[in-house]
Protein backbone atom coordinates (compact mmCIF):
# COMPACT_ATOMS: atom_id res chain seq x y z
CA UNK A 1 26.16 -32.21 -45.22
CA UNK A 2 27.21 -35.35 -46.53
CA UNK A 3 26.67 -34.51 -50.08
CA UNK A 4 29.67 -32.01 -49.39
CA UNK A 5 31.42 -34.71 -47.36
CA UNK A 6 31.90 -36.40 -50.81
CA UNK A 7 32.28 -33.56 -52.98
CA UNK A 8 34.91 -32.61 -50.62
CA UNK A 9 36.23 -36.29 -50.82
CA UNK A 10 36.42 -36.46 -54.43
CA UNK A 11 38.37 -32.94 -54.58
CA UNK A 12 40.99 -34.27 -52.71
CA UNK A 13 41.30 -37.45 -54.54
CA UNK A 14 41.38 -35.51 -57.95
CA UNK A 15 43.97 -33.12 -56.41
CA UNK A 16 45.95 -36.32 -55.67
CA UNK A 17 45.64 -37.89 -59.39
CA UNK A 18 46.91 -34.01 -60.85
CA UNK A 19 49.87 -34.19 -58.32
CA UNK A 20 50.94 -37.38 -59.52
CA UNK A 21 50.00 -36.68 -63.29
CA UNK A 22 52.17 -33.37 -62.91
CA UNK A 23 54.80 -35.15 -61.37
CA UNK A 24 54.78 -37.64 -64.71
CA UNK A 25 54.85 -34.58 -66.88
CA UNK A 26 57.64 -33.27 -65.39
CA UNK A 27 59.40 -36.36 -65.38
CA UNK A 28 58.52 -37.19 -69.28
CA UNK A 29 59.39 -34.41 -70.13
CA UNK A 30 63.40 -34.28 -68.48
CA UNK A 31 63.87 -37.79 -70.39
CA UNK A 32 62.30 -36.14 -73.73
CA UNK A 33 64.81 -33.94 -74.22
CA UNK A 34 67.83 -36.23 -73.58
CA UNK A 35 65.71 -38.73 -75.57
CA UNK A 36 65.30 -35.86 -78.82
CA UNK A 37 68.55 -34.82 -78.74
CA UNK A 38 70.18 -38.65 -79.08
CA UNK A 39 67.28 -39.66 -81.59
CA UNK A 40 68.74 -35.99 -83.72
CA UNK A 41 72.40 -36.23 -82.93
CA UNK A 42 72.28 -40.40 -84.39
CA UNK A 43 69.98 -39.09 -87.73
CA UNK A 44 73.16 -37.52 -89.20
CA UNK A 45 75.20 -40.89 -88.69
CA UNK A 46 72.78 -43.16 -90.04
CA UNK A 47 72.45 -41.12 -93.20
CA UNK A 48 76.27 -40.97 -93.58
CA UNK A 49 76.57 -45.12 -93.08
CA UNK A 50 73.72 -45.33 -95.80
CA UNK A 51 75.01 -43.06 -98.37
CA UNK A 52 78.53 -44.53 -98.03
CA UNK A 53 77.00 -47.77 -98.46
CA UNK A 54 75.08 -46.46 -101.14
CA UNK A 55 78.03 -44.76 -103.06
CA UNK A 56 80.19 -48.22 -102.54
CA UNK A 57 77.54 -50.11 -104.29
CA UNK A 58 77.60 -47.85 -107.52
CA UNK A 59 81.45 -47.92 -107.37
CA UNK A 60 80.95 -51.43 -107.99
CA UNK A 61 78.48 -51.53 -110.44
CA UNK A 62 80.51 -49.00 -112.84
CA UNK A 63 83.25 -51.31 -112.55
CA UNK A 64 81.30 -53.92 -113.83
CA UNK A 65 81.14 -56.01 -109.92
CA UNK A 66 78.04 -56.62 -107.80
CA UNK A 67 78.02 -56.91 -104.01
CA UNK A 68 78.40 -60.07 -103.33
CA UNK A 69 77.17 -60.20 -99.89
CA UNK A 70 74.07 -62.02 -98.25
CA UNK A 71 72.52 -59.48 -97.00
CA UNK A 72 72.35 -57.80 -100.60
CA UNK A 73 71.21 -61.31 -101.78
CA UNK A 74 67.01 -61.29 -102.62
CA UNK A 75 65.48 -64.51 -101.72
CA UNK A 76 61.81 -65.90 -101.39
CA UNK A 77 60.11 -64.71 -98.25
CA UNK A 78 58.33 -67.60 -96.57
CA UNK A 79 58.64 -66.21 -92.70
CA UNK A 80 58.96 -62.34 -92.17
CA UNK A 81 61.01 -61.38 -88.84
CA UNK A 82 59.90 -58.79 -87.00
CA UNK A 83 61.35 -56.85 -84.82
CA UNK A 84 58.97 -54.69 -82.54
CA UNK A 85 60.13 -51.55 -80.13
CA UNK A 86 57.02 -50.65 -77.64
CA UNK A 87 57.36 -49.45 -74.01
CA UNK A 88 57.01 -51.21 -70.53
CA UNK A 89 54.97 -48.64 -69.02
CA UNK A 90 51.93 -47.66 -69.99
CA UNK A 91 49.84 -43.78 -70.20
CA UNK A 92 51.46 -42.66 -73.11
CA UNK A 93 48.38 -42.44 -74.88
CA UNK A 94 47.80 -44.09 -78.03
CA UNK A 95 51.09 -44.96 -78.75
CA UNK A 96 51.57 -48.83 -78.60
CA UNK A 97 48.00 -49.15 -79.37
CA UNK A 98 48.77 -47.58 -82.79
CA UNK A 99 51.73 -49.46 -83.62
CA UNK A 100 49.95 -53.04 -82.53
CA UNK A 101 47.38 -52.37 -85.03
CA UNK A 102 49.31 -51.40 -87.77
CA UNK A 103 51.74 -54.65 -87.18
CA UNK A 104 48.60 -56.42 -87.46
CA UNK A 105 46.89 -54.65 -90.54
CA UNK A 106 50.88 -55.14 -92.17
CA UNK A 107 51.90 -58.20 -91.00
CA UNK A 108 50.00 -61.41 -92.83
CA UNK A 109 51.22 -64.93 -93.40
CA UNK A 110 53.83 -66.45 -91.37
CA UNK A 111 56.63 -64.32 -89.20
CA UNK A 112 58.27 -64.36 -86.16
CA UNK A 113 58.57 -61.62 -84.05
CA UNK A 114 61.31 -60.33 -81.47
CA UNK A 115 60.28 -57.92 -78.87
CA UNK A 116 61.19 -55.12 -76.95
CA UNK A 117 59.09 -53.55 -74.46
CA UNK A 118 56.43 -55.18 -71.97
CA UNK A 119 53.48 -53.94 -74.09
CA UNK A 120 54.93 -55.71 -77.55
CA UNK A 121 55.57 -58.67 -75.45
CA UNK A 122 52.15 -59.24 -74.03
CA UNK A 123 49.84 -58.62 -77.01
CA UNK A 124 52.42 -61.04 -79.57
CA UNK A 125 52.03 -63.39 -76.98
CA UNK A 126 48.11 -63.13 -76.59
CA UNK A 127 47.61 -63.03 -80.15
CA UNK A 128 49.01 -66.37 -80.93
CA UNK A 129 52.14 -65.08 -82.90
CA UNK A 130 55.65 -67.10 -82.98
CA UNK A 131 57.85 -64.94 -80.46
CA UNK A 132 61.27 -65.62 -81.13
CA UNK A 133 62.58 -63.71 -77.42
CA UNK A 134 62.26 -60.80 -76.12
CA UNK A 135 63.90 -58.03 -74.65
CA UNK A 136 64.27 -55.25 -71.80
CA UNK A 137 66.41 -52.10 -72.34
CA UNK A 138 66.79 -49.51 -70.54
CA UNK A 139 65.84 -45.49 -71.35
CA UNK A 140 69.50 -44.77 -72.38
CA UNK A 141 69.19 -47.27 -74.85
CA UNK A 142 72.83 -47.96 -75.44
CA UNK A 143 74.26 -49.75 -78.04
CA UNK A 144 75.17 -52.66 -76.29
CA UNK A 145 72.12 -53.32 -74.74
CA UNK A 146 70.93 -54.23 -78.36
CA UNK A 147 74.02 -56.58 -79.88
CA UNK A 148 72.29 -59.68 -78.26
CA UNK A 149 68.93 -59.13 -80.18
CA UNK A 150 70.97 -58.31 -83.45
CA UNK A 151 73.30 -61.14 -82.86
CA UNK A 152 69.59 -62.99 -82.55
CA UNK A 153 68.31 -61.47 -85.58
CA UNK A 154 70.98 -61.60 -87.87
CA UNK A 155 71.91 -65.31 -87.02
CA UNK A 156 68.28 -66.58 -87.69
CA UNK A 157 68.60 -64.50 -90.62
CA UNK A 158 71.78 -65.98 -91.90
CA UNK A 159 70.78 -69.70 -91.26
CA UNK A 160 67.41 -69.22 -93.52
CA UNK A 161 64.88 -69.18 -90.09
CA UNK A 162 63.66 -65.97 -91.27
CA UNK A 163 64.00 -64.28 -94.76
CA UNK A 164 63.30 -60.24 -93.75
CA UNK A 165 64.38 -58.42 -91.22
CA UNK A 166 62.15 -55.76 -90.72
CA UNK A 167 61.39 -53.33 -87.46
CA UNK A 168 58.30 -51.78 -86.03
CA UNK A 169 58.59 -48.65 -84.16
CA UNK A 170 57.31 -45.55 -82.99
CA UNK A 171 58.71 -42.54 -85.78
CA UNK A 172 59.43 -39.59 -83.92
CA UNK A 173 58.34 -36.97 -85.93
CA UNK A 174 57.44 -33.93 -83.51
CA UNK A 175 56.41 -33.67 -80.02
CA UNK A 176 52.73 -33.67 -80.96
CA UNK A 177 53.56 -36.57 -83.76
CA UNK A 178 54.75 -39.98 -83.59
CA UNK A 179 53.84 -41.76 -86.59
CA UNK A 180 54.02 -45.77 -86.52
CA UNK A 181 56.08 -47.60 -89.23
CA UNK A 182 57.83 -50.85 -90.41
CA UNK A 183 61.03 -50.51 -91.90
CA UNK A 184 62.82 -53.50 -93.59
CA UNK A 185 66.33 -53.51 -92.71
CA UNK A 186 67.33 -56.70 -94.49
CA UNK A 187 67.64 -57.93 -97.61
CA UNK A 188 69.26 -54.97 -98.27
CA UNK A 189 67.57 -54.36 -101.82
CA UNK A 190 67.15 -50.47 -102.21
CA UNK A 191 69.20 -48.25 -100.83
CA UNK A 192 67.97 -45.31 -102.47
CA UNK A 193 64.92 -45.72 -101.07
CA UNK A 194 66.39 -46.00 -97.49
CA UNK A 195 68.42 -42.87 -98.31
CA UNK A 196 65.26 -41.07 -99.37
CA UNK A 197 63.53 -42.08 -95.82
CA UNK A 198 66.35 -40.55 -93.52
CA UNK A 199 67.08 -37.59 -95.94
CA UNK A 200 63.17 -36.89 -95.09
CA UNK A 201 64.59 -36.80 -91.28
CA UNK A 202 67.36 -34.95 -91.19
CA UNK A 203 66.05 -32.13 -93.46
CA UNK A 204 67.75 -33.66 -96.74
CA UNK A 205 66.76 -33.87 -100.17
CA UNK A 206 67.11 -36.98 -102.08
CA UNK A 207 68.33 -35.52 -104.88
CA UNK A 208 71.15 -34.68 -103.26
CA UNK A 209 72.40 -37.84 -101.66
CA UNK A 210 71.70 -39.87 -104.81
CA UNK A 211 73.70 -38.08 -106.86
CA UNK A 212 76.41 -39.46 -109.09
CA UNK A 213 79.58 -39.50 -107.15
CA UNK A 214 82.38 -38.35 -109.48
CA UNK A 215 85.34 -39.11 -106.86
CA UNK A 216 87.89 -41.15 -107.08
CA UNK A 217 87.81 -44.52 -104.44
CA UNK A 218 91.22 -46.61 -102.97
CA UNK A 219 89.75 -49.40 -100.87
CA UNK A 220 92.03 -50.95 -98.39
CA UNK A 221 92.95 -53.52 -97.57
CA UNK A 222 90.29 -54.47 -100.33
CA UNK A 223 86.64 -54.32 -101.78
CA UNK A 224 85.81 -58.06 -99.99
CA UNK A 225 87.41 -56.88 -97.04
CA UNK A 226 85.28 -53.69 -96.33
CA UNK A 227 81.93 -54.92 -97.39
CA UNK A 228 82.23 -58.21 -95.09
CA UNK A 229 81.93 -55.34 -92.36
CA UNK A 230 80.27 -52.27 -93.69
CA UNK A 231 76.65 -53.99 -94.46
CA UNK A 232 76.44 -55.37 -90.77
CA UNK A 233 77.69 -52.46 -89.19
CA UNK A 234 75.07 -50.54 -91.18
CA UNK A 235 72.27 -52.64 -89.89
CA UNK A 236 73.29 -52.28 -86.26
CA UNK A 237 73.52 -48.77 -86.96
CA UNK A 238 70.13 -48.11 -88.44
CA UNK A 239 68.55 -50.78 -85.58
CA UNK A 240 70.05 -48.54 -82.52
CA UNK A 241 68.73 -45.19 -84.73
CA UNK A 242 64.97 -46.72 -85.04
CA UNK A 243 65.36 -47.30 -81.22
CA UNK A 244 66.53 -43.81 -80.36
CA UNK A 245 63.78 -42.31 -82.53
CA UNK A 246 61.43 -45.21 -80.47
CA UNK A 247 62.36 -43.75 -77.33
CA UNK A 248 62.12 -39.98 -78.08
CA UNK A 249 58.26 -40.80 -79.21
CA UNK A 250 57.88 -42.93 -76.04
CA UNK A 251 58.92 -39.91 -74.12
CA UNK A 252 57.35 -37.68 -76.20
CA UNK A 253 53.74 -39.05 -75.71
CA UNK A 254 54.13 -40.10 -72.09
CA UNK A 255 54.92 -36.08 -71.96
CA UNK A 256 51.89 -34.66 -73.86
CA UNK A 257 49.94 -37.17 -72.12
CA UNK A 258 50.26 -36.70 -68.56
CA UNK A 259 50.07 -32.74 -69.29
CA UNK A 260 46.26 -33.52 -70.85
CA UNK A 261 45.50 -35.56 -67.53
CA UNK A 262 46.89 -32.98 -65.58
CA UNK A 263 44.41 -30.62 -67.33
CA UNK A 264 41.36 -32.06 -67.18
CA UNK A 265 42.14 -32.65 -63.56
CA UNK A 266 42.31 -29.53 -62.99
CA UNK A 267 39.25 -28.48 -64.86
CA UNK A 268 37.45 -31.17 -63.31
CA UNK A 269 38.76 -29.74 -59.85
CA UNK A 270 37.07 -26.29 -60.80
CA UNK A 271 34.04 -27.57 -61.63
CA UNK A 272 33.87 -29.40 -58.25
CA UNK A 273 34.70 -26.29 -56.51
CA UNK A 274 32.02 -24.57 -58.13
CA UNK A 275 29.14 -27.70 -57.54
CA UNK A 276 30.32 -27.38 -53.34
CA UNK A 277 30.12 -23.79 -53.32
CA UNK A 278 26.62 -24.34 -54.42
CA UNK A 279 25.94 -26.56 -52.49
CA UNK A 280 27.21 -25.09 -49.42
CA UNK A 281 25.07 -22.06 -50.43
CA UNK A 282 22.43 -23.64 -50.93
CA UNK A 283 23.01 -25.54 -47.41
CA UNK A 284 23.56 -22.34 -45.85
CA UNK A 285 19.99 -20.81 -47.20
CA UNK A 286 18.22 -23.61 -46.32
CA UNK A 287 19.68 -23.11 -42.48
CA UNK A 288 18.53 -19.43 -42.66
CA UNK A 289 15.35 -20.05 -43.93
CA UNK A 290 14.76 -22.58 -40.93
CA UNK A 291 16.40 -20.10 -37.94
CA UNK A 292 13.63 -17.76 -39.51
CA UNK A 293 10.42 -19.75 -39.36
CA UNK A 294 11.01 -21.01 -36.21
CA UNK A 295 11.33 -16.92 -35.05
CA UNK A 296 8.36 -16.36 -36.75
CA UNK A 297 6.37 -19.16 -34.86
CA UNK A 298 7.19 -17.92 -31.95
């Protein structure tokens, strides 16, 4: 009997774990679709900034100017600045443990990292790596909630303290697929190649967007004028896009793995049904077989 005592015990505790597990699922799974359709919505923007950007830039050049900005501007990379986007919570499977490792297969020689997300924080920290700050936002990941890292960013940037900016993050490519990637944001060197990398998201070709533009461009109030504001607007821009697409793969993952958990609890629960029906059977036959020797004795 007390071999069923704890099979009985560990049936209810498993029965627990799936409750919660399910309740996860469920949960994940609400903030996956607000967090898919924001990460889909911002693709289409981010591609627009770029390929104005983009078509500015070869205005210029056919008029015989070059962008004259710092962020355009290549320069000797001494220390790389990273910035990382991981979660706070854990059980979303594989996910931070895949972007850790690639940050350090990617990431050699001096950088300084800037973080956001619990996870990120702890293992720069552990590993020994220069963390500039870090950072908590929230799951609506406004943009707001990120100026003070960009302003962070961007001003060690500007006064030489780092020479790239570049981001880690989660890719959200499906719900079963979250691929883990650095992205350079700054010096802006190619933007064709940063065209060609959101055209692959939002279902573009490359071909397309690159194309020579044969319009006709006014720029008011002037040329200086716009692209002291365009290139840092389009950095915020494609910073707050990587962190809608990190969210949606958070989400994502957190989803897909609570519903495995929830599985194998309850396959685990089946098979410990089955082991204390066998046992109770068993229990059962050996009371029989008892009652009847006893008869026969007598």
């Amino acid at each position: 009997m007390a071999n069923l005592r704890d099979i009985r015990r560990r049936i209810k505790s498993v029965k627990n774990t799936r409750q919660i597990t399910r309740a996860m699922q469920l949960v994940s799974s609400s903030k996956m679709k607000r967090a898919q359709d924001s990460a889909m919505a911002g693709r289409s923007y981010a591609h627009l900034l770029a390929d104005l950007l983009n078509t500015v830039s070869d205005k210029l050049r056919l008029s015989g100017a070059e962008i004259s900005h710092p962020y355009f501007q290549k320069r000797e990379v001494k220390t790389r600045g990273v910035i990382v986007y991981s979660t706070d919570k854990g059980l979303c499977g594989p996910l931070n443990a895949n972007l850790l490792r690639k940050i350090v297969l990617e990431v050699k020689g001096p950088a300084k990292f800037i973080t956001v997300g619990r996870k990120a924080t702890q293992a720069i920290a552990r590993s020994g790596r220069d963390l500039l700050a870090d950072f908590t936002i929230t799951d609506d990941a406004g943009f707001n909630e990120l100026r003070p890292l960009l302003r962070l960013a961007l001003d060690a940037f500007n006064n030489g303290e780092i020479d790239t900016v570049e981001l880690a993050y989660p890719r959200y490519v499906n719900v079963l697929v979250q691929e883990p990637v650095i992205r350079k944001l700054l010096p802006v060197l190619d933007l064709d190649d940063i065209l060609e990398q959101i055209n692959s998201q939002v279902g573009e070709t490359a071909e397309a967007s690159t194309s020579t533009d044969s319009r006709q461009m006014v720029f008011e109030p002037s040329v200086d004028d716009i692209l002291e504001g365009l290139p840092d607007l389009y950095v915020k821009i494609l910073a707050h896009q990587y962190l809608l697409e990190a969210r949606a793969s958070e989400h994502c993952a957190r989803m897909v793995a609570m519903k495995a958990a929830t599985d194998n609890a309850s396959k685990l629960v089946d098979d410990l049904t089955l082991e204390y029906n066998k046992a109770r059977q068993a229990a059962i036959t050996q009371e029989i077989l008892e009652i009847a020797a006893a008869s026969a004795t007598n």
